[in-house]
N, C-alpha and C. Protein backbone atom coordinates (compact mmCIF):
# COMPACT_ATOMS: atom_id res chain seq x y z
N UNK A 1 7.59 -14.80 -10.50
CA UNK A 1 6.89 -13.68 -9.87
C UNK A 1 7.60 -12.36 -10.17
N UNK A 2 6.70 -11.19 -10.52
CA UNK A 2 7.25 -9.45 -10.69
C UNK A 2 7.89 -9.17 -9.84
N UNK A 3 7.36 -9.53 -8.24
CA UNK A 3 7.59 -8.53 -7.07
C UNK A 3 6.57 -9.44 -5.87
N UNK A 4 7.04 -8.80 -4.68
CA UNK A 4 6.19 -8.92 -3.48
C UNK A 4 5.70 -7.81 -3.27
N UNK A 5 4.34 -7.64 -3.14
CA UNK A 5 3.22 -6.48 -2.73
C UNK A 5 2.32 -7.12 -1.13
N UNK A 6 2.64 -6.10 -0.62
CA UNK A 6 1.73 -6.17 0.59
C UNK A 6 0.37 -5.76 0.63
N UNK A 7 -0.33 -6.10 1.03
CA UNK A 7 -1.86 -5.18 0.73
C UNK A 7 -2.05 -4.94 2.13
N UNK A 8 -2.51 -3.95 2.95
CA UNK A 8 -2.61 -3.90 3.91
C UNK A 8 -4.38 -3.39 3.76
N UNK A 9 -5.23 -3.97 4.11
CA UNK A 9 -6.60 -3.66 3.75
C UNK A 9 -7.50 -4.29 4.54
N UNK A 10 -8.59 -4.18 5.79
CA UNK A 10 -9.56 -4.78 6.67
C UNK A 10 -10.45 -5.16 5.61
N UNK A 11 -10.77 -4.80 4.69
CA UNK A 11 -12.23 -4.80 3.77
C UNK A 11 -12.39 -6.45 2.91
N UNK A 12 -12.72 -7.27 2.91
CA UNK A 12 -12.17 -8.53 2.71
C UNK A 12 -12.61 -8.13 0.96
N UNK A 13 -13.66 -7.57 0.53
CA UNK A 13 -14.23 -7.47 -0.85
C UNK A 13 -13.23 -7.06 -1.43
N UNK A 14 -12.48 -6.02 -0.84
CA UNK A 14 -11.38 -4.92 -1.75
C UNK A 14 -10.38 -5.57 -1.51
N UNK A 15 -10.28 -6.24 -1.02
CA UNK A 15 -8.81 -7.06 -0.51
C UNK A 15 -8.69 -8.21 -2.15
N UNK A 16 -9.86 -8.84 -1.39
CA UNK A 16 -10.30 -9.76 -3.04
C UNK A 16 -9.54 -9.21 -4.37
N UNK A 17 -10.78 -8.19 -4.83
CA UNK A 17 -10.10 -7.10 -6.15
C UNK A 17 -8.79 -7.01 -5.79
N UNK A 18 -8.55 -6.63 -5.16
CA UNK A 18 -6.71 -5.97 -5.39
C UNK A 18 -5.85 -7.08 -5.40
N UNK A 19 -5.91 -8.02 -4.68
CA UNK A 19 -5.08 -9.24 -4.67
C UNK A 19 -5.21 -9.80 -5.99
N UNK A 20 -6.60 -10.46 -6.62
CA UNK A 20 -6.89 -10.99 -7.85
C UNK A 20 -5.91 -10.23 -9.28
N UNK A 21 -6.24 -9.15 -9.31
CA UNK A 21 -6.13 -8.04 -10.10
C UNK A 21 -4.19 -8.06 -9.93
N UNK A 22 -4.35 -7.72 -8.90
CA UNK A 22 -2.07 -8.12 -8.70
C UNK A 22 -1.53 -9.34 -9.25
N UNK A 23 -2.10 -10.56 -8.70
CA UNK A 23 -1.75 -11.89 -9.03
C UNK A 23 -1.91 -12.18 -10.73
N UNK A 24 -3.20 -11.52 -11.11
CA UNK A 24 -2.88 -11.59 -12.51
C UNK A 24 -2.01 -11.35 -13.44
N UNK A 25 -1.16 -10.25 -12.58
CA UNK A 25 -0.24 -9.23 -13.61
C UNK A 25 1.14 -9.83 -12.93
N UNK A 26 0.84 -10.89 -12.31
CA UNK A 26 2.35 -11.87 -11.82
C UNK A 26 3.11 -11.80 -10.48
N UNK A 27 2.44 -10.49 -9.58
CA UNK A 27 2.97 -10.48 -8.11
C UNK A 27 2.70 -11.57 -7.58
N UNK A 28 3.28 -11.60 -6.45
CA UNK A 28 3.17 -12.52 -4.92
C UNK A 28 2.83 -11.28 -3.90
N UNK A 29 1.13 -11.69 -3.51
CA UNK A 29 0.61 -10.85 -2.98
C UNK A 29 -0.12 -11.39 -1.34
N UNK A 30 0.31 -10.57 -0.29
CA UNK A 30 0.66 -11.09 1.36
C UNK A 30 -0.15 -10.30 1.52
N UNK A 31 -1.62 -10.52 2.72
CA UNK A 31 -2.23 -9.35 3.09
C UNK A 31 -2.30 -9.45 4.09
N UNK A 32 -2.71 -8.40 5.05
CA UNK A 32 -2.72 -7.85 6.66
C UNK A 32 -4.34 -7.43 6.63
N UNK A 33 -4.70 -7.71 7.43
CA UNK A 33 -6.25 -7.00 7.75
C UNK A 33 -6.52 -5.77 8.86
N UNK A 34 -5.24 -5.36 9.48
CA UNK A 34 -5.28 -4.41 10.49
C UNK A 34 -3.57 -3.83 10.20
N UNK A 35 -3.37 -2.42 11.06
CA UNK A 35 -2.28 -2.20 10.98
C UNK A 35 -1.11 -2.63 11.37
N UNK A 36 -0.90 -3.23 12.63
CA UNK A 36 -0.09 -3.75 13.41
C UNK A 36 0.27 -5.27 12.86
N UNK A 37 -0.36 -5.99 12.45
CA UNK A 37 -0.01 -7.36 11.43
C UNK A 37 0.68 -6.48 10.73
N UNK A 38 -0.19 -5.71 9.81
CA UNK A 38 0.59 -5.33 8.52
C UNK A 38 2.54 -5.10 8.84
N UNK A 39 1.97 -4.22 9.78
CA UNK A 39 4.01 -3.33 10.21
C UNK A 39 4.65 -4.75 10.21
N UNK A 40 4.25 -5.94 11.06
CA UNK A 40 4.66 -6.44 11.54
C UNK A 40 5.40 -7.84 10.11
N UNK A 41 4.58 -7.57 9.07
CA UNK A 41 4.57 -8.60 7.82
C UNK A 41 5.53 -8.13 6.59
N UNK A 42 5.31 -6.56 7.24
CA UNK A 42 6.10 -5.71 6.14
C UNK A 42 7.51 -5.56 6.55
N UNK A 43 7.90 -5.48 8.22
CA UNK A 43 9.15 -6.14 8.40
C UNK A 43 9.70 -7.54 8.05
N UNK A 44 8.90 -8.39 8.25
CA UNK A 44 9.44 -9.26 7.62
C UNK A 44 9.74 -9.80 6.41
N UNK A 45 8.82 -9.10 5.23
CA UNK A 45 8.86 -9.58 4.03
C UNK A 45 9.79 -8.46 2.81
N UNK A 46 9.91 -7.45 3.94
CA UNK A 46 10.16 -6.25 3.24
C UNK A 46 9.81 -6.19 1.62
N UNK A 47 8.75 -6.00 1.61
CA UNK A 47 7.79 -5.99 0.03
C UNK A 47 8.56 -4.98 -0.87
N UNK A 48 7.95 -5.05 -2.14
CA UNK A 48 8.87 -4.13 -2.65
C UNK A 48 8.02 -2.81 -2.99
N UNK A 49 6.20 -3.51 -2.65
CA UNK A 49 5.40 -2.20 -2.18
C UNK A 49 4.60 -2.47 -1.18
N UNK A 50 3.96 -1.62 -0.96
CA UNK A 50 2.90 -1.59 0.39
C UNK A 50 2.04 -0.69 0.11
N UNK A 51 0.39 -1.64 -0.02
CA UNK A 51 -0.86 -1.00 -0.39
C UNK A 51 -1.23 -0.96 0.85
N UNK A 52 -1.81 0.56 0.77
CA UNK A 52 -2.34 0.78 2.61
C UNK A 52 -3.26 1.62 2.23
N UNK A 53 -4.81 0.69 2.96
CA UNK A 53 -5.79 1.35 3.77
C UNK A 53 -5.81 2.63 4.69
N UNK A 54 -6.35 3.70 4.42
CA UNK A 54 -6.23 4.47 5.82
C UNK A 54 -7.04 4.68 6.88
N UNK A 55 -8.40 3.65 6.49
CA UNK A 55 -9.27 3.42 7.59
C UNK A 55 -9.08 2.03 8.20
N UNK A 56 -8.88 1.67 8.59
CA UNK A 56 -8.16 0.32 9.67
C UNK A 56 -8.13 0.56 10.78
N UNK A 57 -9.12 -0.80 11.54
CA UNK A 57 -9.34 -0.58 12.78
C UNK A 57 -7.88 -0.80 13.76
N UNK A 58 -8.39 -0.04 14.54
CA UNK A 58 -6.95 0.04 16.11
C UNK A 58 -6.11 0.79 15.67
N UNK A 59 -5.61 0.87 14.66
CA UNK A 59 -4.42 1.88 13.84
C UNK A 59 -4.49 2.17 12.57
N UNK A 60 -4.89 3.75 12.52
CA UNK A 60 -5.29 3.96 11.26
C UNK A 60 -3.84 4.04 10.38
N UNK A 61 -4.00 4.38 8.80
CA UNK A 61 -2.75 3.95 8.14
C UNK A 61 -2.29 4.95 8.11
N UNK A 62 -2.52 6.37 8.79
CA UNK A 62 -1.48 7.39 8.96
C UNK A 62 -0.34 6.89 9.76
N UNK A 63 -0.99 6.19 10.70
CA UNK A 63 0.51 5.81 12.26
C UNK A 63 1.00 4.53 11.79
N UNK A 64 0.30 3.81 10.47
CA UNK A 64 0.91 2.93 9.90
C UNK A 64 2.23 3.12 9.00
N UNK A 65 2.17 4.15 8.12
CA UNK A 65 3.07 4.74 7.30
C UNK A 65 4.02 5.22 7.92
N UNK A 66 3.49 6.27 9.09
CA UNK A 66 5.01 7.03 10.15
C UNK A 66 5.65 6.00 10.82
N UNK A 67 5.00 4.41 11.18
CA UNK A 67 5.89 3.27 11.84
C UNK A 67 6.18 3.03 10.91
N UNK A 68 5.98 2.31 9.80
CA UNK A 68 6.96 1.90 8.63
C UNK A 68 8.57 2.72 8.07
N UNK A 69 8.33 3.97 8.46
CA UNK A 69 8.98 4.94 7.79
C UNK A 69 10.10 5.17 9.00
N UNK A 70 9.87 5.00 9.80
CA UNK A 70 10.76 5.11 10.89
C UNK A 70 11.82 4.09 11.07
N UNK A 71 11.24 2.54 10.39
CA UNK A 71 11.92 1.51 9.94
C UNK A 71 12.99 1.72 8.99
N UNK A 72 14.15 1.39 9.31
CA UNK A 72 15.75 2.03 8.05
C UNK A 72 15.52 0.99 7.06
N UNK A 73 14.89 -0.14 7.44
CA UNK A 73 15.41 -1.49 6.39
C UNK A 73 13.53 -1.19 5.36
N UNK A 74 12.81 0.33 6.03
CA UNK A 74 11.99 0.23 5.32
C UNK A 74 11.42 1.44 4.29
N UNK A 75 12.62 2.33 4.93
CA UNK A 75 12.33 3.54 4.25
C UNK A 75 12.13 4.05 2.49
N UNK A 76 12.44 3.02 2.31
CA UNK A 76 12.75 3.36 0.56
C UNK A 76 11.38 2.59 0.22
N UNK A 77 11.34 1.80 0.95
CA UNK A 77 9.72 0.57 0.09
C UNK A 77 8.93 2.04 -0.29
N UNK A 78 8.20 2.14 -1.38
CA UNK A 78 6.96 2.72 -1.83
C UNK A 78 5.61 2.10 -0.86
N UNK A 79 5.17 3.36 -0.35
CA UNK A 79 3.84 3.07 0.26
C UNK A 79 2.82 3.81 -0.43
N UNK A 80 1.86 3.05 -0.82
CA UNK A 80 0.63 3.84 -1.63
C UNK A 80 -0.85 3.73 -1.15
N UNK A 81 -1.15 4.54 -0.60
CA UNK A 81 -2.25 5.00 0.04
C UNK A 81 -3.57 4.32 -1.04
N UNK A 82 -4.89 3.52 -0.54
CA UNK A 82 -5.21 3.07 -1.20
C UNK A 82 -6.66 3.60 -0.60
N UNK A 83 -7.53 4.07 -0.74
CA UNK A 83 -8.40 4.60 0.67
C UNK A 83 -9.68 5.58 -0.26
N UNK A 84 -10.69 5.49 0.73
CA UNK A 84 -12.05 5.94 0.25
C UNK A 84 -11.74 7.65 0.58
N UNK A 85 -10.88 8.00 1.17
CA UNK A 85 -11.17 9.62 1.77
C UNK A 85 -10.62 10.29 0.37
N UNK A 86 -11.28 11.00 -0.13
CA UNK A 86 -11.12 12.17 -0.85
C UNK A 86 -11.15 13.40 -0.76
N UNK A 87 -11.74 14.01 0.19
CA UNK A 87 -11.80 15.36 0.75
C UNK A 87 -10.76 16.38 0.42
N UNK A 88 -10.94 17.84 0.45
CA UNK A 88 -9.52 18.21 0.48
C UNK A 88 -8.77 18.24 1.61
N UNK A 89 -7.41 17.81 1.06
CA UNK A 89 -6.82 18.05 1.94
C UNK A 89 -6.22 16.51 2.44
N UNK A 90 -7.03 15.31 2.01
CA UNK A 90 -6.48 13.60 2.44
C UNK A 90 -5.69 13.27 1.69
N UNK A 91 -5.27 14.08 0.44
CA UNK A 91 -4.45 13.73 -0.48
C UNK A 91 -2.79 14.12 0.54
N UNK A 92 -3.09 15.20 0.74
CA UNK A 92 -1.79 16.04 1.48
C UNK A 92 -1.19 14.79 2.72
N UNK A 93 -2.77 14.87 3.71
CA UNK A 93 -1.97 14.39 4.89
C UNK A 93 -1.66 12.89 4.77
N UNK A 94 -1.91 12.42 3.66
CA UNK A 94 -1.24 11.00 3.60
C UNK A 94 0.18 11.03 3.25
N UNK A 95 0.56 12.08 2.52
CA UNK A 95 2.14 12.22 1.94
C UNK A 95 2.42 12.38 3.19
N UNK A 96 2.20 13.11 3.65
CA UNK A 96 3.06 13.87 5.39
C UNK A 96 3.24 12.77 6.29
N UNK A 97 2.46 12.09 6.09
CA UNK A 97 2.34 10.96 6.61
C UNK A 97 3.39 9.78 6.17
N UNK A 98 4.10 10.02 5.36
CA UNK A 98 4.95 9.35 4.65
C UNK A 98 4.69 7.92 3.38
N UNK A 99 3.22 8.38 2.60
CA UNK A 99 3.23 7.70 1.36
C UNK A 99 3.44 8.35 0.09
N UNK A 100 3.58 7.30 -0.70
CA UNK A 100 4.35 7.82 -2.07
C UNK A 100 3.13 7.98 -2.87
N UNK A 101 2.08 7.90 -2.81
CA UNK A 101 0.89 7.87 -3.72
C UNK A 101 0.06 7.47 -2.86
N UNK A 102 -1.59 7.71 -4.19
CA UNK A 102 -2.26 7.87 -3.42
C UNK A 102 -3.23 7.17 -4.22
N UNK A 103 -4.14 6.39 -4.46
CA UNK A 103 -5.14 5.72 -5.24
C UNK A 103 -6.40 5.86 -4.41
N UNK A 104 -7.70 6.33 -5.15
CA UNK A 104 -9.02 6.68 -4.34
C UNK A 104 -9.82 5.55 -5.18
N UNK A 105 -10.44 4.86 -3.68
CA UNK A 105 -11.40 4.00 -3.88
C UNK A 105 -13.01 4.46 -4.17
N UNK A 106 -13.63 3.98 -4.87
CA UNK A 106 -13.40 2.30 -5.10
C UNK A 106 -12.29 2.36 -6.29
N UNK A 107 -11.61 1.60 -6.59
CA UNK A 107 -10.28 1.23 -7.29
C UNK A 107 -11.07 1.26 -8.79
N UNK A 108 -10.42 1.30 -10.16
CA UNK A 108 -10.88 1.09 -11.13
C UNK A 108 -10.17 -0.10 -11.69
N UNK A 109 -10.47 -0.99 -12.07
CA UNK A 109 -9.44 -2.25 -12.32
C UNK A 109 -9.15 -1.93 -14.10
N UNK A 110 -9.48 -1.18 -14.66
CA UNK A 110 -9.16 -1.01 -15.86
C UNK A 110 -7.73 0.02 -16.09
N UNK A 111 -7.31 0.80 -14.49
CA UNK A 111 -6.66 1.85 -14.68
C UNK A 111 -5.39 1.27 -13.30
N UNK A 112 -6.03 0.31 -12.34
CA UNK A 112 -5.08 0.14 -10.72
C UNK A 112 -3.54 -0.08 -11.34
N UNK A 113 -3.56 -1.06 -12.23
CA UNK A 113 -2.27 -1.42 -12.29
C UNK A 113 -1.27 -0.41 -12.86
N UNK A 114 -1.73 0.55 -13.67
CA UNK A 114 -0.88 1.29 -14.65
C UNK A 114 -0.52 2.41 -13.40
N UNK A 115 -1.74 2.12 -12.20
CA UNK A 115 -0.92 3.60 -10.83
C UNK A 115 -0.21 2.87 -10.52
N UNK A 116 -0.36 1.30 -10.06
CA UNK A 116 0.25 0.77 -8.84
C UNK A 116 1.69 0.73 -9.63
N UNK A 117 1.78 0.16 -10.50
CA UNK A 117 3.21 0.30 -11.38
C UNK A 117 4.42 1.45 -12.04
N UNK A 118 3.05 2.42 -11.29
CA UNK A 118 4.07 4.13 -11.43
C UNK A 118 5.27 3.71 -10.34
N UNK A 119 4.88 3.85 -8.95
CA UNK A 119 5.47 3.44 -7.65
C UNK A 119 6.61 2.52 -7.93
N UNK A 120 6.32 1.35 -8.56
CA UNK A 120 7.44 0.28 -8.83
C UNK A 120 8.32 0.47 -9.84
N UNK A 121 8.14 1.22 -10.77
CA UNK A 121 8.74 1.60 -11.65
C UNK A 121 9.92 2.54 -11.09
N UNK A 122 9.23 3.58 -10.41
CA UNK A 122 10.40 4.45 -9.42
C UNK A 122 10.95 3.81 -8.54
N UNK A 123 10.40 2.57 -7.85
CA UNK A 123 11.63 2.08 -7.14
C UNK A 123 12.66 1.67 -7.91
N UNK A 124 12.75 0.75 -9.17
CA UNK A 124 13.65 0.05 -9.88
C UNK A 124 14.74 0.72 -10.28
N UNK A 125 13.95 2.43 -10.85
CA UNK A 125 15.10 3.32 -11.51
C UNK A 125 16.14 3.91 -10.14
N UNK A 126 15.88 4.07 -8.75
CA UNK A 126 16.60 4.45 -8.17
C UNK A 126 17.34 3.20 -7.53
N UNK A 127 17.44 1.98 -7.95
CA UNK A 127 18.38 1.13 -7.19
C UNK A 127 19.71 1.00 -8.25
């Protein structure tokens, strides 16, 4: 296996794609369907990324990212915003929010991996 990737995603279709599409390219891929699993999976597995939804019911993935980030054993993981909002301005408050990127759905599977692997790539060079 490359890596452990978390997917944090309610949408079971997009969950599908992204998991399929990861597993192909050799991850071990763990998913959460709400936020609070997710925090709770990403402490334990401490992934070496974390794909996050920002529409998720009970806790959206803004208060998902600021709990993760508040975590010491989690601060360095890459979190990459994976999400339908494009508007101006959703690009911003997801960084503030504490993710490292940002991927707008629907996903392109001809292009996901070469973003999702920007993120991992920068983790590797700073350890």
């Amino acid at each position: 296996m490359r890596g452990k990737i978390l997917v944090i995603e309610d949408n079971e279709q997009n969950l599908y794609l992204v998991r399929f599409i990861l597993e192909q390219r050799g991850y071990e891929v763990f998913a959460a369907l709400d936020g609070e699993s997710g925090i709770e999976m990403a402490v334990s597995l401490k992934p070496d990324l974390i794909l996050l939804d920002i529409q998720l019911p009970m806790m959206d993935g803004h208060a998902v990212a600021r709990n993760l980030r508040q975590n010491t054993d989690l601060a360095d993981t890459p979190i990459v915003a994976v999400t339908s909002y494009a508007m101006p301005g959703d690009r911003k408050k997801v960084m503030e929010a504490g993710c490292n990127g940002y991927i707008e759905k629907p996903i392109d599977p001809d292009t996901f991996m070469t973003q999702v692997e920007q993120h991992l790539t920068v983790r590797t060079k700073d350890e």
